[in-house]
C-alpha atoms as a PDB file:
ATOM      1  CA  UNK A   1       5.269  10.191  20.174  1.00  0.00           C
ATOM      2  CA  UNK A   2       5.190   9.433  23.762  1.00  0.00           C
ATOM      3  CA  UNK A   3       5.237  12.164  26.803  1.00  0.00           C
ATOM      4  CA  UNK A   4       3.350  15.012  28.600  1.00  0.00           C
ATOM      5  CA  UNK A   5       0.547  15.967  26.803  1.00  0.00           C
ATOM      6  CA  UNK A   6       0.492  13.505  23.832  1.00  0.00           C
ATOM      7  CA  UNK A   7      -1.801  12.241  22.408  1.00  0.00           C
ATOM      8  CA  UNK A   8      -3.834  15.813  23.090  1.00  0.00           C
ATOM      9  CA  UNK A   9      -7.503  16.077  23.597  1.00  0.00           C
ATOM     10  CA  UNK A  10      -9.316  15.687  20.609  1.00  0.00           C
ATOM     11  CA  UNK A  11     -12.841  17.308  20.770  1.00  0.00           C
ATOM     12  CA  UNK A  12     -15.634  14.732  22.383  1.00  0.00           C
ATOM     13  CA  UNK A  13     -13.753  12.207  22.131  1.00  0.00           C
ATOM     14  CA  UNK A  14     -12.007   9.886  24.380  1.00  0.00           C
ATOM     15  CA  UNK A  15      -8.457   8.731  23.616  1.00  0.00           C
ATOM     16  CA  UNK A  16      -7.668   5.055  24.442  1.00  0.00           C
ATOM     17  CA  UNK A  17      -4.297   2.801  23.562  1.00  0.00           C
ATOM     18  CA  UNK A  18      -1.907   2.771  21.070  1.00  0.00           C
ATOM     19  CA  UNK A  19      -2.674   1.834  17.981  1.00  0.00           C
ATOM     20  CA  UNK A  20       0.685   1.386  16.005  1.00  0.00           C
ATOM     21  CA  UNK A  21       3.512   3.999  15.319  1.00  0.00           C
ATOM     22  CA  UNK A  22       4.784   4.752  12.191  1.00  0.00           C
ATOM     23  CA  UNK A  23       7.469   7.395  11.102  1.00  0.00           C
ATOM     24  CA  UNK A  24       5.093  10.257  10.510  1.00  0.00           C
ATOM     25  CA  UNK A  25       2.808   9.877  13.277  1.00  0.00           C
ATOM     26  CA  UNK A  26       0.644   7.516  15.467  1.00  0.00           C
ATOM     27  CA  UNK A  27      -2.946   5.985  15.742  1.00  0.00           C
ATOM     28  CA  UNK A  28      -4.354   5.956  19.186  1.00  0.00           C
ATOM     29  CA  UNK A  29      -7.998   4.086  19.451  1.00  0.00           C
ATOM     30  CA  UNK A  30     -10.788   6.418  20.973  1.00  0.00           C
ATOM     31  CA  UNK A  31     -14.478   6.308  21.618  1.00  0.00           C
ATOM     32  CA  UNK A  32     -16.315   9.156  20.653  1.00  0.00           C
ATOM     33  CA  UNK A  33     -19.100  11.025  23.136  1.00  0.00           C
ATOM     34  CA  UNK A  34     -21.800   9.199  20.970  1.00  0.00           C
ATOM     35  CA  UNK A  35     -20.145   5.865  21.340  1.00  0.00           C
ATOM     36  CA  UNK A  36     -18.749   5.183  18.566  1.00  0.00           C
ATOM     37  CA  UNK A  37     -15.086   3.220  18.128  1.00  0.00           C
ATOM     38  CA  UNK A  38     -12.586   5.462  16.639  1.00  0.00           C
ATOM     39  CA  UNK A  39      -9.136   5.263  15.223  1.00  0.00           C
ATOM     40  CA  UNK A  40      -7.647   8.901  15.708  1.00  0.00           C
ATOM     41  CA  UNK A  41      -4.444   9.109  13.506  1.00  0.00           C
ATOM     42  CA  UNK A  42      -1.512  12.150  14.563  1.00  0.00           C
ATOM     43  CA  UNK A  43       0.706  13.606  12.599  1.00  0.00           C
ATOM     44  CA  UNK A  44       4.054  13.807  14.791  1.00  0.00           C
ATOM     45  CA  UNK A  45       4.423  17.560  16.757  1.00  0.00           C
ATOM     46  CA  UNK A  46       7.525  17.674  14.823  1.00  0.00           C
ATOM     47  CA  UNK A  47       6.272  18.067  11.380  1.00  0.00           C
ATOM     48  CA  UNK A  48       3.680  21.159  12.185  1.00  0.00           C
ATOM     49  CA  UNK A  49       5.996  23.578  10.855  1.00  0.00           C
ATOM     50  CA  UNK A  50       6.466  21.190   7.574  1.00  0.00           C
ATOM     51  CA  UNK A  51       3.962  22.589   5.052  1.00  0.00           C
ATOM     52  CA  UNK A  52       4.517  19.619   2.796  1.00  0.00           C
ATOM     53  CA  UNK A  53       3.745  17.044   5.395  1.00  0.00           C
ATOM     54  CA  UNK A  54       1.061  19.230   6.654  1.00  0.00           C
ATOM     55  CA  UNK A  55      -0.904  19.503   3.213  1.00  0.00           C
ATOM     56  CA  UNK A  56      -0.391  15.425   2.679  1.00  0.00           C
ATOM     57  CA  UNK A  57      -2.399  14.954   6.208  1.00  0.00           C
ATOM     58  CA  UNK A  58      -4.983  17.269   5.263  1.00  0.00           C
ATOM     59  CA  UNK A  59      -5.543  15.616   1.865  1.00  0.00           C
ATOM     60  CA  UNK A  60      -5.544  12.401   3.214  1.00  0.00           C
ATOM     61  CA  UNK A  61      -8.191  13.625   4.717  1.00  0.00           C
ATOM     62  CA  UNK A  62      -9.975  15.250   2.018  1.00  0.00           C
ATOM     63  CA  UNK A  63      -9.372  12.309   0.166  1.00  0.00           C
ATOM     64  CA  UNK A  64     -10.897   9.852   2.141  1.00  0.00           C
ATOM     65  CA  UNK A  65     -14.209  12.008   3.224  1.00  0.00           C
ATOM     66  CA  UNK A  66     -14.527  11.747  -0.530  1.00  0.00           C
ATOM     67  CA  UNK A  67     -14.354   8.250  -1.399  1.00  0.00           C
ATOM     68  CA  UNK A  68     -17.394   7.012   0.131  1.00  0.00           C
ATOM     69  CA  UNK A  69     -17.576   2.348  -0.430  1.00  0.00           C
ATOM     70  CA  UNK A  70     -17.267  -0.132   2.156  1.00  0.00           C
ATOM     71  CA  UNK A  71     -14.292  -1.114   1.058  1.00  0.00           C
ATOM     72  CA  UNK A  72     -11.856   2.104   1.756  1.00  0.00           C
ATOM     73  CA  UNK A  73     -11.930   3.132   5.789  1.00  0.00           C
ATOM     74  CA  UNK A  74     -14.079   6.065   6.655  1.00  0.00           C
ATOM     75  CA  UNK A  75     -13.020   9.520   7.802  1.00  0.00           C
ATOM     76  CA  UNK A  76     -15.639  10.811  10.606  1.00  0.00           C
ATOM     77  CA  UNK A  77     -13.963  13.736  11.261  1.00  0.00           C
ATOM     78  CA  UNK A  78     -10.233  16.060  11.430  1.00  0.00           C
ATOM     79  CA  UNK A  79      -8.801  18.400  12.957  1.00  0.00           C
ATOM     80  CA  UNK A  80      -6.052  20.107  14.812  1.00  0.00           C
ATOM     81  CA  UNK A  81      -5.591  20.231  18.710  1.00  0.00           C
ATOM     82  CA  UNK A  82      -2.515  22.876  19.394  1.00  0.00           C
ATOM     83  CA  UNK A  83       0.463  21.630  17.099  1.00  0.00           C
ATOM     84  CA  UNK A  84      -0.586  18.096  16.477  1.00  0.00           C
ATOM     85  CA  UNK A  85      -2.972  17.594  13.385  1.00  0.00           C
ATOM     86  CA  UNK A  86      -5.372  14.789  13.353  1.00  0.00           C
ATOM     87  CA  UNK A  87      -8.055  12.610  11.686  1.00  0.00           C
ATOM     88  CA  UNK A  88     -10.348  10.325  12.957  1.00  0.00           C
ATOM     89  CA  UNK A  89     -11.507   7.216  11.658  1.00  0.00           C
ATOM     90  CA  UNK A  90     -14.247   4.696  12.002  1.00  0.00           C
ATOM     91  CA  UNK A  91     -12.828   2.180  13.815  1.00  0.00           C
ATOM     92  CA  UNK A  92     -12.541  -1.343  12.127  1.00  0.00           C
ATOM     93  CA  UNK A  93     -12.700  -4.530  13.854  1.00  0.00           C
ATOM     94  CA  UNK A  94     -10.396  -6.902  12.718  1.00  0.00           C
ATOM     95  CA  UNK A  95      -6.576  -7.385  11.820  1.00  0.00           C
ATOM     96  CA  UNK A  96      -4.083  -6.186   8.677  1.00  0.00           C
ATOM     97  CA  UNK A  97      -3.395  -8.387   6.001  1.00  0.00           C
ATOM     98  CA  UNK A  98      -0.212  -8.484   6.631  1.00  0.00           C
ATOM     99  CA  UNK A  99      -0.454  -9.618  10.320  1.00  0.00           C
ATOM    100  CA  UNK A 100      -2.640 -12.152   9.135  1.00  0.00           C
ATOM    101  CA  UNK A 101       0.554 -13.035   6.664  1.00  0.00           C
ATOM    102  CA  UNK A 102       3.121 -13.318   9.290  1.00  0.00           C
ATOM    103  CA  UNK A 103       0.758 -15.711  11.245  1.00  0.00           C
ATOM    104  CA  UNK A 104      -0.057 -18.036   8.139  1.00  0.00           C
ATOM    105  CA  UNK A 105       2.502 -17.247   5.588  1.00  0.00           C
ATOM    106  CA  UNK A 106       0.503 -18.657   2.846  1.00  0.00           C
ATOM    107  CA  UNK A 107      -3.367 -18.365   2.418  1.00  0.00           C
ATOM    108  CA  UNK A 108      -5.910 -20.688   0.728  1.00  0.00           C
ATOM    109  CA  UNK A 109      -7.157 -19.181  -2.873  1.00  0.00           C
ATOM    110  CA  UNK A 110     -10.835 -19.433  -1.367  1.00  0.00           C
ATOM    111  CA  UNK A 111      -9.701 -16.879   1.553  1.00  0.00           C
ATOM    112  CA  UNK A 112      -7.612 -14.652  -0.730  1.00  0.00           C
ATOM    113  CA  UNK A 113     -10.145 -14.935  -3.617  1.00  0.00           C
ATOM    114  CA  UNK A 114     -12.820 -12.509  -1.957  1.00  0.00           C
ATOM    115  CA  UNK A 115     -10.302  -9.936  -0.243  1.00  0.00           C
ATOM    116  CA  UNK A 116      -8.642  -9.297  -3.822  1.00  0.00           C
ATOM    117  CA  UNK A 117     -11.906  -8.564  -5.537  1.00  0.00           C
ATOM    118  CA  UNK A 118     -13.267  -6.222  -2.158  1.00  0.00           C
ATOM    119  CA  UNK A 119      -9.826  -4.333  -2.659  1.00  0.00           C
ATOM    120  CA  UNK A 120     -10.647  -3.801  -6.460  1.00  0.00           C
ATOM    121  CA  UNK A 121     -13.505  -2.493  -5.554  1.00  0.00           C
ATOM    122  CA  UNK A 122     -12.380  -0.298  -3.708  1.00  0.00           C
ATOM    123  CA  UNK A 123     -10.134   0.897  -5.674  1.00  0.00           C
ATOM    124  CA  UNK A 124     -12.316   1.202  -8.168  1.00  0.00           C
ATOM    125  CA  UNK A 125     -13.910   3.701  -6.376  1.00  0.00           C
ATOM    126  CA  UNK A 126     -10.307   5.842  -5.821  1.00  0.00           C
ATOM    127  CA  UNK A 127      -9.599   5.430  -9.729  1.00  0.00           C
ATOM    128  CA  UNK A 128     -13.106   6.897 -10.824  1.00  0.00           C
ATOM    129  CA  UNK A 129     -12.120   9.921  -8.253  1.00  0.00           C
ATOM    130  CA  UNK A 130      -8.959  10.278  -9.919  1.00  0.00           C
ATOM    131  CA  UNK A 131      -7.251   9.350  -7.224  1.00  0.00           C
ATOM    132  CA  UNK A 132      -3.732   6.717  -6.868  1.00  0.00           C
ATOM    133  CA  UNK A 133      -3.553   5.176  -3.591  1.00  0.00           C
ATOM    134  CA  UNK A 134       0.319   4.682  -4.261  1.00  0.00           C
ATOM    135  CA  UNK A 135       0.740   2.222  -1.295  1.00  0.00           C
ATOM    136  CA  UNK A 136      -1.418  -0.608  -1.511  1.00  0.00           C
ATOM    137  CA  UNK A 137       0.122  -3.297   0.495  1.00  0.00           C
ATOM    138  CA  UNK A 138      -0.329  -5.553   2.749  1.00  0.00           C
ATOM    139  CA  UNK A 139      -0.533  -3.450   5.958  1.00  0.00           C
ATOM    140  CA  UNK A 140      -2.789  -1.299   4.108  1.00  0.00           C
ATOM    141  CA  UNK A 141      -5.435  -3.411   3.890  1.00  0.00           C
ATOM    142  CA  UNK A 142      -7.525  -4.255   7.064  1.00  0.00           C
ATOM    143  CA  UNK A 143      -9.290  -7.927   7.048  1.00  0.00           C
ATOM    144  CA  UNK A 144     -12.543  -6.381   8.637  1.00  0.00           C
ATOM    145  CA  UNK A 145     -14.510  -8.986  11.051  1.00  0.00           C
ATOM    146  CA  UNK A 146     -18.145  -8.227  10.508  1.00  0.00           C
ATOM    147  CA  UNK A 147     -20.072 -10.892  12.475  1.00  0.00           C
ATOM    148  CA  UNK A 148     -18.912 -14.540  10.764  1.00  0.00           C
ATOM    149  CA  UNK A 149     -17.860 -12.597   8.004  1.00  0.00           C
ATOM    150  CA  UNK A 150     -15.149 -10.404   6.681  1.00  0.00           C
ATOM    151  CA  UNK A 151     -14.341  -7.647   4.101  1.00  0.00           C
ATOM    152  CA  UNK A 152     -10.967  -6.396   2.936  1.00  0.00           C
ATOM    153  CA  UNK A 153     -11.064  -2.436   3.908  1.00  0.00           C
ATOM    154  CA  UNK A 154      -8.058  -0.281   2.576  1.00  0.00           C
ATOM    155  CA  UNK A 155      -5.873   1.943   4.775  1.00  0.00           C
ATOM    156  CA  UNK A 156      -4.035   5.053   4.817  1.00  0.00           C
ATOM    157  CA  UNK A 157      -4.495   7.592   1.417  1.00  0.00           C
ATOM    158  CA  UNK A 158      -1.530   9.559   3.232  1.00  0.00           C
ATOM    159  CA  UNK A 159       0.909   9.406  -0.143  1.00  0.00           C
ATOM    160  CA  UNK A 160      -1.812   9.303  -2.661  1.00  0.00           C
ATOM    161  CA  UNK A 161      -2.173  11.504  -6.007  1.00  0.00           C
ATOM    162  CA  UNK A 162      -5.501  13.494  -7.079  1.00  0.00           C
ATOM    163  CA  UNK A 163      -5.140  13.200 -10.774  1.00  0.00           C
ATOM    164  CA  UNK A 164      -8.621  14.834 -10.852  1.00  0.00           C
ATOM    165  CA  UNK A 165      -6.557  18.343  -9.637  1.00  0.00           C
ATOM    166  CA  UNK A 166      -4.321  17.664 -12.634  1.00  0.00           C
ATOM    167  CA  UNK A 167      -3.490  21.069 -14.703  1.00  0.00           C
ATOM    168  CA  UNK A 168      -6.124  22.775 -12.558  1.00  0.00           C
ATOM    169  CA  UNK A 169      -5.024  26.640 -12.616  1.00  0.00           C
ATOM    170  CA  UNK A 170      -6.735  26.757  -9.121  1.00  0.00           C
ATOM    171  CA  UNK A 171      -5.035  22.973  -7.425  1.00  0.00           C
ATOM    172  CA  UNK A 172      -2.629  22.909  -4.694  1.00  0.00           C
ATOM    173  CA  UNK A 173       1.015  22.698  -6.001  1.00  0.00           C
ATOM    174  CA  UNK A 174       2.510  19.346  -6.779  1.00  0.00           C
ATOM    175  CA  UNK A 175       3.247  17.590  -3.342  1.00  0.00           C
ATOM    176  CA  UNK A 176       5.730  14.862  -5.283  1.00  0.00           C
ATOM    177  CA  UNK A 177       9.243  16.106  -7.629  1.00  0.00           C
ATOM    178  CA  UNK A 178       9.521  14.391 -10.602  1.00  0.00           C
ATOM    179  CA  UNK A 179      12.016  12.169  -9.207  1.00  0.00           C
ATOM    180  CA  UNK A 180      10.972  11.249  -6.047  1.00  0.00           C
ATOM    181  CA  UNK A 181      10.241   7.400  -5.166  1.00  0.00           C
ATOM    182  CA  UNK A 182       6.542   7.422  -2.656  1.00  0.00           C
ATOM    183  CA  UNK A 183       5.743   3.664  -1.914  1.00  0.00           C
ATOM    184  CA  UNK A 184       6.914   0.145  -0.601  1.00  0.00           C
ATOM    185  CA  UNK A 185       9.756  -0.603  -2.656  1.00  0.00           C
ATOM    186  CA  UNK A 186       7.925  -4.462  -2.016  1.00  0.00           C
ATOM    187  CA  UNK A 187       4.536  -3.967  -3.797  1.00  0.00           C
ATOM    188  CA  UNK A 188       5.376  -0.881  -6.021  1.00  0.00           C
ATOM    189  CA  UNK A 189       5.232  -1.424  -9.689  1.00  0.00           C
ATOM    190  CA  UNK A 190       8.817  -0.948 -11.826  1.00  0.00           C
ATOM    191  CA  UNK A 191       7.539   2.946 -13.236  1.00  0.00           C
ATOM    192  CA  UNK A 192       6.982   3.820  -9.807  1.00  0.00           C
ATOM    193  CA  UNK A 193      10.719   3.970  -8.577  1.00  0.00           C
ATOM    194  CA  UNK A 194      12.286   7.410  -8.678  1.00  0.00           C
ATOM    195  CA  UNK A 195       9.286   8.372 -10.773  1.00  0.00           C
ATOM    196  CA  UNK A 196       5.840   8.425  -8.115  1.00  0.00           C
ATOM    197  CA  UNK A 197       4.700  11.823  -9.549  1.00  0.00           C
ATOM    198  CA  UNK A 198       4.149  10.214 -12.885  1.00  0.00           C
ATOM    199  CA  UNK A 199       2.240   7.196 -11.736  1.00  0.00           C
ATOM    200  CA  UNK A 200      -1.387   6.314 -13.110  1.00  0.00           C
ATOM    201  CA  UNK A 201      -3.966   3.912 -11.553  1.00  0.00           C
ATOM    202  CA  UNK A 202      -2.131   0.926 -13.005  1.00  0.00           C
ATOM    203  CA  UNK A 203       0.091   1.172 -10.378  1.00  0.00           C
ATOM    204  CA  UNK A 204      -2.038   0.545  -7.839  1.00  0.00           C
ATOM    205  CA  UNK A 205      -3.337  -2.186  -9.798  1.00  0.00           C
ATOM    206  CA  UNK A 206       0.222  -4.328 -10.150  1.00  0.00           C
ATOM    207  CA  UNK A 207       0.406  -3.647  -6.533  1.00  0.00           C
ATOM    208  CA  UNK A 208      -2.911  -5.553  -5.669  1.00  0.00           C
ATOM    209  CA  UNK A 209      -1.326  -8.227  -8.054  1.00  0.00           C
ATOM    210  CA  UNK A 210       1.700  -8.624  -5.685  1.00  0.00           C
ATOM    211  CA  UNK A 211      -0.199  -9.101  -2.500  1.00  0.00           C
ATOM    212  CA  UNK A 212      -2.367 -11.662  -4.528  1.00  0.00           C
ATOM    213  CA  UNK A 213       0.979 -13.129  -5.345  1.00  0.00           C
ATOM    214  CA  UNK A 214       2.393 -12.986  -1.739  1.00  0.00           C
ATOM    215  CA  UNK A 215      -0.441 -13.874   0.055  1.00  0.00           C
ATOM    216  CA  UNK A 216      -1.032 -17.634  -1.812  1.00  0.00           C
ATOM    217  CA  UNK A 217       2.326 -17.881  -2.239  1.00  0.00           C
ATOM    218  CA  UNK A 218       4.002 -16.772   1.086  1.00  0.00           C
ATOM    219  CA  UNK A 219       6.920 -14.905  -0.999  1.00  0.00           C
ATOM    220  CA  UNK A 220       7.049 -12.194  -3.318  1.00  0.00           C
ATOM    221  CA  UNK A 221       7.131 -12.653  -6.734  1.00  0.00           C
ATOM    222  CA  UNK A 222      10.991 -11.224  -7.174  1.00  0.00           C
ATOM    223  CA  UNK A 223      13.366 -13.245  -5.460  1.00  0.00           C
ATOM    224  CA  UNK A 224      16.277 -11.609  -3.850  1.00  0.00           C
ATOM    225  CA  UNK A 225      18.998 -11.510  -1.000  1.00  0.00           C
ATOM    226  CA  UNK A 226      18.368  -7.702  -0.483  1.00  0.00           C
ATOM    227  CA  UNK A 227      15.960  -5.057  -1.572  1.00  0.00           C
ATOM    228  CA  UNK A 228      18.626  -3.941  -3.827  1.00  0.00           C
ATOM    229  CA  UNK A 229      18.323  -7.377  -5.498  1.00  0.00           C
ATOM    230  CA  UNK A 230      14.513  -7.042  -5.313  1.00  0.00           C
ATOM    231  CA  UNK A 231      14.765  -3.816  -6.944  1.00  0.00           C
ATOM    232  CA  UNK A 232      17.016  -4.890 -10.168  1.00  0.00           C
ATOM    233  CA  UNK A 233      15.538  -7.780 -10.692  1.00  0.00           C
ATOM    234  CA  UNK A 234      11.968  -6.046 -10.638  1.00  0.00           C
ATOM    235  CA  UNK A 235      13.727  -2.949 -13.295  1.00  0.00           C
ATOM    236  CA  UNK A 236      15.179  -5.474 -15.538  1.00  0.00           C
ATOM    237  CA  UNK A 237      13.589  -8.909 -15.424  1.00  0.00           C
ATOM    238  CA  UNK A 238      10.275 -10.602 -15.589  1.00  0.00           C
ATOM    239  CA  UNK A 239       7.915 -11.861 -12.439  1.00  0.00           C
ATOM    240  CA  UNK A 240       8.357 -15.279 -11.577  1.00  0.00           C
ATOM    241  CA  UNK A 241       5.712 -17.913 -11.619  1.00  0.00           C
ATOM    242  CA  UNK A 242       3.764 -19.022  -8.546  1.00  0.00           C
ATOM    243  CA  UNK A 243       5.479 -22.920  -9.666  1.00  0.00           C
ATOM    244  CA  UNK A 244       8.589 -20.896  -9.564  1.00  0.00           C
ATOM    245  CA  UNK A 245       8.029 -19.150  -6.387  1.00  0.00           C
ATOM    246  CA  UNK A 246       6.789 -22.332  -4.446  1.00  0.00           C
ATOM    247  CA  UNK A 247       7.333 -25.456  -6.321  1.00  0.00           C
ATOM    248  CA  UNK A 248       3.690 -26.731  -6.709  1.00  0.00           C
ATOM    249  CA  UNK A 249       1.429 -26.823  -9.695  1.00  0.00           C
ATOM    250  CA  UNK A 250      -0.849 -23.893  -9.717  1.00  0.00           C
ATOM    251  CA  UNK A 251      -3.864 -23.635 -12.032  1.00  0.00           C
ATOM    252  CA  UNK A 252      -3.178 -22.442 -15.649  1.00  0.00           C
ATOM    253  CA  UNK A 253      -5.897 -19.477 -15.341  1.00  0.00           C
ATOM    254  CA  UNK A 254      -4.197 -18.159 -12.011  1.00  0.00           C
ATOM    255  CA  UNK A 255      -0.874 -18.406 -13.253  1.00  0.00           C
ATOM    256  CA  UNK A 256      -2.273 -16.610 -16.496  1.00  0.00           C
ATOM    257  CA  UNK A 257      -3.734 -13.784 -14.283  1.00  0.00           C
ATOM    258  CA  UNK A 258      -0.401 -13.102 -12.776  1.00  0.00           C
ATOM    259  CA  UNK A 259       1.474 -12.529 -15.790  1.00  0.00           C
ATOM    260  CA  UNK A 260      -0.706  -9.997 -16.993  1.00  0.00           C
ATOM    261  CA  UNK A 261      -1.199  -8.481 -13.935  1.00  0.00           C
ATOM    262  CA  UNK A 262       2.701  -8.483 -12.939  1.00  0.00           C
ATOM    263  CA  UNK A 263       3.858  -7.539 -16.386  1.00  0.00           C
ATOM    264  CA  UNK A 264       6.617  -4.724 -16.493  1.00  0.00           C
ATOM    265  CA  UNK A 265       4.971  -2.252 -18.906  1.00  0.00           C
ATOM    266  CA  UNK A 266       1.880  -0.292 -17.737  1.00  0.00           C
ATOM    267  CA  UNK A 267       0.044  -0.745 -21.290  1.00  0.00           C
ATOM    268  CA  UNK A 268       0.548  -4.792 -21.115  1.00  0.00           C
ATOM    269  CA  UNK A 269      -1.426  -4.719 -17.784  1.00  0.00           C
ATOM    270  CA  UNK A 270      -5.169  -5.146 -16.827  1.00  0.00           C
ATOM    271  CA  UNK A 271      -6.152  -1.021 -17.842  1.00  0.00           C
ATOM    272  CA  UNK A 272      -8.924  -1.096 -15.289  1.00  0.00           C
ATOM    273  CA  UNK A 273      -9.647  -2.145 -11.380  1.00  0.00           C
ATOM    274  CA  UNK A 274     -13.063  -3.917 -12.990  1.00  0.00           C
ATOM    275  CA  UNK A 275     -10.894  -5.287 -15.824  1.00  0.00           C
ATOM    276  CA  UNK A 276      -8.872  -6.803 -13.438  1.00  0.00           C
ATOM    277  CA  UNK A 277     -11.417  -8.197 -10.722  1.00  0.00           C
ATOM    278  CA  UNK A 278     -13.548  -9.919 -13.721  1.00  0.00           C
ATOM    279  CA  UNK A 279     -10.273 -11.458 -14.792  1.00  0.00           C
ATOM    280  CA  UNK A 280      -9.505 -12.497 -11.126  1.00  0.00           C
ATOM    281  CA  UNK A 281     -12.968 -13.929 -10.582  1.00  0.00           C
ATOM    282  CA  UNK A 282     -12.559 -16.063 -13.388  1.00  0.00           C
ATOM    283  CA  UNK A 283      -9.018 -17.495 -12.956  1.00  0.00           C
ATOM    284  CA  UNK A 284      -9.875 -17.915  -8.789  1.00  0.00           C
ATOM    285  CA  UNK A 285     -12.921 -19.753  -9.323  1.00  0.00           C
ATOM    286  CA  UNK A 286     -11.421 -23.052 -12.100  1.00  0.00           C
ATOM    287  CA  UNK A 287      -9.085 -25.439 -10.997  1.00  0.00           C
ATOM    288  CA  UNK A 288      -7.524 -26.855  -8.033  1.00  0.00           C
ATOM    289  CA  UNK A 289      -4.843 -24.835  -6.174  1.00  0.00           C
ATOM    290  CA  UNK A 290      -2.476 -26.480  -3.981  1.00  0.00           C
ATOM    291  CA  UNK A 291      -2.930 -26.404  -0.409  1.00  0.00           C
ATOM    292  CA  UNK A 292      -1.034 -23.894   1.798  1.00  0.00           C
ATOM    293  CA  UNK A 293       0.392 -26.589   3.887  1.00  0.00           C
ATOM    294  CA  UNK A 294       2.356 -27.707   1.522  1.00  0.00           C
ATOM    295  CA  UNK A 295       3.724 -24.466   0.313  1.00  0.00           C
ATOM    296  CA  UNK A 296       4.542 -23.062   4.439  1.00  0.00           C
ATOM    297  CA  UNK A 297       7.082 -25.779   4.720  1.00  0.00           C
ATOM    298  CA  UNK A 298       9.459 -24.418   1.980  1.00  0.00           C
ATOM    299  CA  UNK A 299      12.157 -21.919   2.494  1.00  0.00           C
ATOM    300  CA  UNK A 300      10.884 -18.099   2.787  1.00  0.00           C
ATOM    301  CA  UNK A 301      12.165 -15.434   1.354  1.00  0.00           C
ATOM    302  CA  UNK A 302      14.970 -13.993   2.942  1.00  0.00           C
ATOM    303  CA  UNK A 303      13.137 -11.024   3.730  1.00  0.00           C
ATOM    304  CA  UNK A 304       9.521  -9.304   2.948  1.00  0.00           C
ATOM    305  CA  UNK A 305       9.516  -5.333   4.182  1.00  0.00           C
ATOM    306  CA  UNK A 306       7.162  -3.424   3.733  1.00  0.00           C
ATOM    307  CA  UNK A 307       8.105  -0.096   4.888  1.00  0.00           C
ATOM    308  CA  UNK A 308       7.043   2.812   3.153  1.00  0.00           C
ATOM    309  CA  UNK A 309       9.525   4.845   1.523  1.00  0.00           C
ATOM    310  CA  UNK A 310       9.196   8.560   1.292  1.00  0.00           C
ATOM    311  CA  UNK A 311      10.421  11.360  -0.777  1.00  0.00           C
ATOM    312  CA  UNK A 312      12.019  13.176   2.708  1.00  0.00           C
END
């Protein structure tokens, strides 16, 4: 999205670095005329003339100027400068779970414990909106540093659903075909491949369950050579333990948690994001997990994506 004239002016604001660059567009940081540290997002020139992509940014935005917790990043304001559509967000201090990932592999329970329950709640928030994030995942969740502290923040509504719009004579037409496949192929649940229209919440509740997964176990919980091999063995079988995945004895409650979150049928998972984060609470807080030096020395998998896969 380099070249003359890009990133455009954005109304008092003032447009710093690169953020990060995805297919769809870029985020550039900013600092608005009050002071205030931005994250402006752009949807790529190219896709002005695309009224699907165009109505996703713009409900992304709706979406988030909606949801109003702590947990889910804040929309301050959107827009469109020229060709180029945009959205600005408060700007969080701090680095992606994933980043964090690729640095450590393998997290303590004690750090991943409190991120898990923030992103419940959340999502909690999103659900009782009628809304399906539809990409929870690792890079979609910023670790926010808040003094000593920090607090699990979730990213980027840009392929979400509004089930609250659902059968509404007066909603905006239906931005996903039946068979399309919206997500990270990674951290999507079984129902959601070649099926995203159809999706409920409990999708984006096995998804939380597999960045649990990855993040104390430094692999996913589907081993495979290939995404292809990821994907069958996510259709057809079952989720592998976290003794499976890393060879150490995990606590009885955890593993517990992870079957039922992780299980292939919608109706045999936790029904609700405060269903699941009581449930969570519980199994993080008895016994004694194995420490994540001992689990970073073992072979990785052979690969962990998570690109987002979209329906064009």
């Amino acid at each position: 999205m380099s070249g003359s004239g890009f990133p455009p002016a954005v109304p008092g604001c003032r447009i710093g670095r690169l953020l990060g660059e995805g297919a769809t567009g870029a985020v550039f940081e900013a600092l608005s005329e009050a002071g205030d540290a931005l994250a402006i997002k752009f949807l790529r020139e190219s896709f002005a003339d695309d009224p699907e992509m165009v109505a996703r940014f713009k409900r992304e935005a709706n979406i988030c100027q909606r949801l109003r917790s702590e947990h889910i990043a804040a929309v301050v304001g959107a827009g469109r400068t020229e060709r180029t559509y945009w959205i600005a967000y408060r700007r969080l201090a701090g680095e992606t779970l994933d980043v964090r990932m690729k640095r450590e592999r393998a997290l303590p329970l004690a750090t991943v414990a409190p991120m898990v329950e923030q992103i419940l709640r959340g999502l909690a928030v999103a659900h009782a909106e009628g809304i399906v994030h539809r990409d929870i995942k690792p890079a979609n969740v910023m670790l926010e540093r808040i003094g000593e502290e920090e607090r699990a923040c979730i990213l980027d509504f840009g392929i979400s659903k509004d089930r609250s719009r659902s059968g509404s004579s007066t909603s905006a037409p239906a931005l996903t075909s039946t068979t399309a496949t919206l997500g990270t192929i990674n951290y999507m649940p079984p129902e959601q491949i070649g099926a995203s229209a159809a999706v409920d919440h409990r999708a984006d509740l096995y998804s939380v369950g597999v960045v649990a997964f990855r993040a104390l176990a430094g692999k996913l919980p589907y081993a495979g050579e290939s995404q292809a091999a990821l994907l069958h063995a996510k259709v057809t079988g079952e989720a592998r333990s976290l003794k499976e995945a890393t060879g150490a004895h995990w606590p009885a409650a955890v593993e517990g948690f992870f079957r039922h979150a992780l299980a292939r049928a919608p109706a045999e998972r936790f029904q609700s994001a405060a269903e699941m984060k009581a449930a969570w609470n519980e199994a993080a807080g008895g016994g004694a997990p194995p420490e994540p030096e001992s689990i970073r020395g073992r072979d990785a998998d052979s690969e962990d994506r998570d690109d987002t896969a979209l329906d064009h």
